[in-house]
Protein backbone atom coordinates (compact mmCIF):
# COMPACT_ATOMS: atom_id res chain seq x y z
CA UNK A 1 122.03 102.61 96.70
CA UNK A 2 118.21 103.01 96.36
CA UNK A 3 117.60 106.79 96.30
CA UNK A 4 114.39 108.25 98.01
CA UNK A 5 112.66 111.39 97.05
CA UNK A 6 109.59 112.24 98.73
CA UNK A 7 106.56 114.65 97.75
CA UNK A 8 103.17 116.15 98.70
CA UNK A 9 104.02 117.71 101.99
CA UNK A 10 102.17 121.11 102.66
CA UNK A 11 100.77 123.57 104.78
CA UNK A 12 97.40 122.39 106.06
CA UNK A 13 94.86 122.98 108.46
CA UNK A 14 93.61 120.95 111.81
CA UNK A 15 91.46 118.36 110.70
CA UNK A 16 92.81 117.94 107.08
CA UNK A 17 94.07 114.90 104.96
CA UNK A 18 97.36 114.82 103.21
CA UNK A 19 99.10 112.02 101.06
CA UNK A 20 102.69 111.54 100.68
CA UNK A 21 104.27 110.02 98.06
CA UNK A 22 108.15 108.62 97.94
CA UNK A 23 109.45 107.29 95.03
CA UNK A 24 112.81 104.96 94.33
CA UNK A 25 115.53 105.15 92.06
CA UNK A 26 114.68 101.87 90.57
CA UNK A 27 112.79 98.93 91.33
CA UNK A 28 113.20 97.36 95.42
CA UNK A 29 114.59 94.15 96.13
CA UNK A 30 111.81 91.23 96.50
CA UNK A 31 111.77 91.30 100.81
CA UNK A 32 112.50 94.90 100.95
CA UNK A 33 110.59 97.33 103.71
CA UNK A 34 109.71 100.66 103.14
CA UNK A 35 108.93 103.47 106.08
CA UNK A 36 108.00 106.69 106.91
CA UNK A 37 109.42 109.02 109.62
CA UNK A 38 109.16 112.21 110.78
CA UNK A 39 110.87 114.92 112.59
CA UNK A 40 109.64 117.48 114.96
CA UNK A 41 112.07 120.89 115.18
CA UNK A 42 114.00 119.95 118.40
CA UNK A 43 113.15 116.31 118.38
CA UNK A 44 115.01 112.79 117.35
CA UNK A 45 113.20 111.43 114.33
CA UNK A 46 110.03 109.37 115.20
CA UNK A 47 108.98 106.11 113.24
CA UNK A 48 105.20 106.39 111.91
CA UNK A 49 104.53 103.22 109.51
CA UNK A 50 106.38 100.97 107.53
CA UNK A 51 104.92 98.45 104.50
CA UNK A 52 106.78 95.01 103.47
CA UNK A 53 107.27 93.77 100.28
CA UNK A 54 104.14 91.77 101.35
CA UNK A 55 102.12 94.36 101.97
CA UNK A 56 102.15 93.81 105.75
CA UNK A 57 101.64 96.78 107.48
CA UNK A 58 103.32 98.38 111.05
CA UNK A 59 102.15 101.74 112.53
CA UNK A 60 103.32 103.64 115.64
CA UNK A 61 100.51 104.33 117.92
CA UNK A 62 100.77 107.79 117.40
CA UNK A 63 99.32 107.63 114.21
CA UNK A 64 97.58 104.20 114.17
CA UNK A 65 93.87 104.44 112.93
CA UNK A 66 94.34 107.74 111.13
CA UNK A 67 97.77 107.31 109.00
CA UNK A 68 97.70 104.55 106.27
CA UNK A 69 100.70 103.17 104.29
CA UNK A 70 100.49 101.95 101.21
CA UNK A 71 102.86 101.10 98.23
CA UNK A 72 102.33 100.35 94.34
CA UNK A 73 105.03 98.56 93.35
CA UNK A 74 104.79 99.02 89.63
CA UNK A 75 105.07 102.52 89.84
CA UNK A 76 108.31 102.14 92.97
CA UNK A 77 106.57 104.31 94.96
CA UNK A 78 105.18 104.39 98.71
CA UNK A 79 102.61 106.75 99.93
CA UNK A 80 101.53 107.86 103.37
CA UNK A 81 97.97 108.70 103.53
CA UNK A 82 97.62 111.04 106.43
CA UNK A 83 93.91 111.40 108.03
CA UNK A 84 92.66 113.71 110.37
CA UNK A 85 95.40 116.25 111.24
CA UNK A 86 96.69 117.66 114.09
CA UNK A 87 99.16 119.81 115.49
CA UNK A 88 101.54 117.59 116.74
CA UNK A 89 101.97 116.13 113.05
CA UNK A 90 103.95 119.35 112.17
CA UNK A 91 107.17 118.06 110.87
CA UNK A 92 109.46 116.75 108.16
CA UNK A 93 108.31 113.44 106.81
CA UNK A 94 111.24 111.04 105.40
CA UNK A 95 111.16 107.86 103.51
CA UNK A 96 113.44 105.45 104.14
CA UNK A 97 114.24 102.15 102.31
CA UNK A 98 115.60 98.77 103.85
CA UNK A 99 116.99 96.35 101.54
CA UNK A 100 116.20 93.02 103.56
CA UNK A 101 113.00 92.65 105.76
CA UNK A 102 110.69 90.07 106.79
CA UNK A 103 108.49 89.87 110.16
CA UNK A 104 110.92 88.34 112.70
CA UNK A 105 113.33 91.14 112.02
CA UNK A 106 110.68 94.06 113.35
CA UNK A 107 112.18 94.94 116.10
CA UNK A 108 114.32 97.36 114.02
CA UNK A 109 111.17 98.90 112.42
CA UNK A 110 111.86 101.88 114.88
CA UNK A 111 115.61 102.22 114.20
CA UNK A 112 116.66 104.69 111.47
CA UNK A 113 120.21 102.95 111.41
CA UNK A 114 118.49 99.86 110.76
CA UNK A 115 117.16 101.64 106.85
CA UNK A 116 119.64 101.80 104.26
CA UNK A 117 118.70 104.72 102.05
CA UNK A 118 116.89 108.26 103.09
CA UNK A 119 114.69 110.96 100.73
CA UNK A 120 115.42 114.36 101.77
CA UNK A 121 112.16 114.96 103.47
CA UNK A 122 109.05 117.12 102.22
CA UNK A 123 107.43 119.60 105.03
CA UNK A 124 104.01 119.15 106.96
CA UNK A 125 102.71 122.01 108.66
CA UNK A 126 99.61 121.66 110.16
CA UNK A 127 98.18 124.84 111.84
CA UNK A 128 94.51 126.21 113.11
């Protein structure tokens, strides 16, 4: 199993930019998909963005225009750049990892039992 371990969560203030980084275990498989989530206290977890091995792109509208995903392959590693802050972005952000993706399977973009592997989620605090 891939293993996940994400970084570069913080306390910040409204308004700010913050980049996430995940990195794998070992190299992904060639159609692979790799997301980010988060989780509010008291909430389910909430899909944000996700990036094929492509380098096609899916955002929630929650964060679309001011969250970009982004990978670098050579390095395994995903990031989440995270624009323009606000309150409601207070959470824990989690990578996960699924080993098989291509475009006709998005409808489980949303699902975290559709993702095979989890990090153990890095804290984003956003306050005024």
């Amino acid at each position: 199993q891939v293993q996940l371990v994400e970084s570069g969560g913080g306390l910040v203030q409204l308004g700010d930019t913050l980049r996430l980084s995940c990195v794998a275990s070992e190299r992904t498989t060639s159609r692979d998909l790799m997301g980010w989530f988060r989780q509010a206290p008291g909430k389910d977890r909430e899909f944000l963005a996700a990036i094929s091995s492509t380098d096609r792109t899916y955002y929630s509208d929650s964060v679309k225009g001011r969250f970009t995903i982004s990978r670098d392959n050579a390095r395994n590693t995903v990031y989440l750049q995270m624009n323009s802050l606000k309150f409601e972005d207070t959470g824990v952000y989690y990578c996960a990892y699924r080993g098989y993706f291509t475009d006709p399977y998005r409808d489980v973009l949303g699902s975290p039992d559709e993702y095979d592997s989890w990090g153990r989620g890095t804290q984003v605090t956003v306050s005024s």
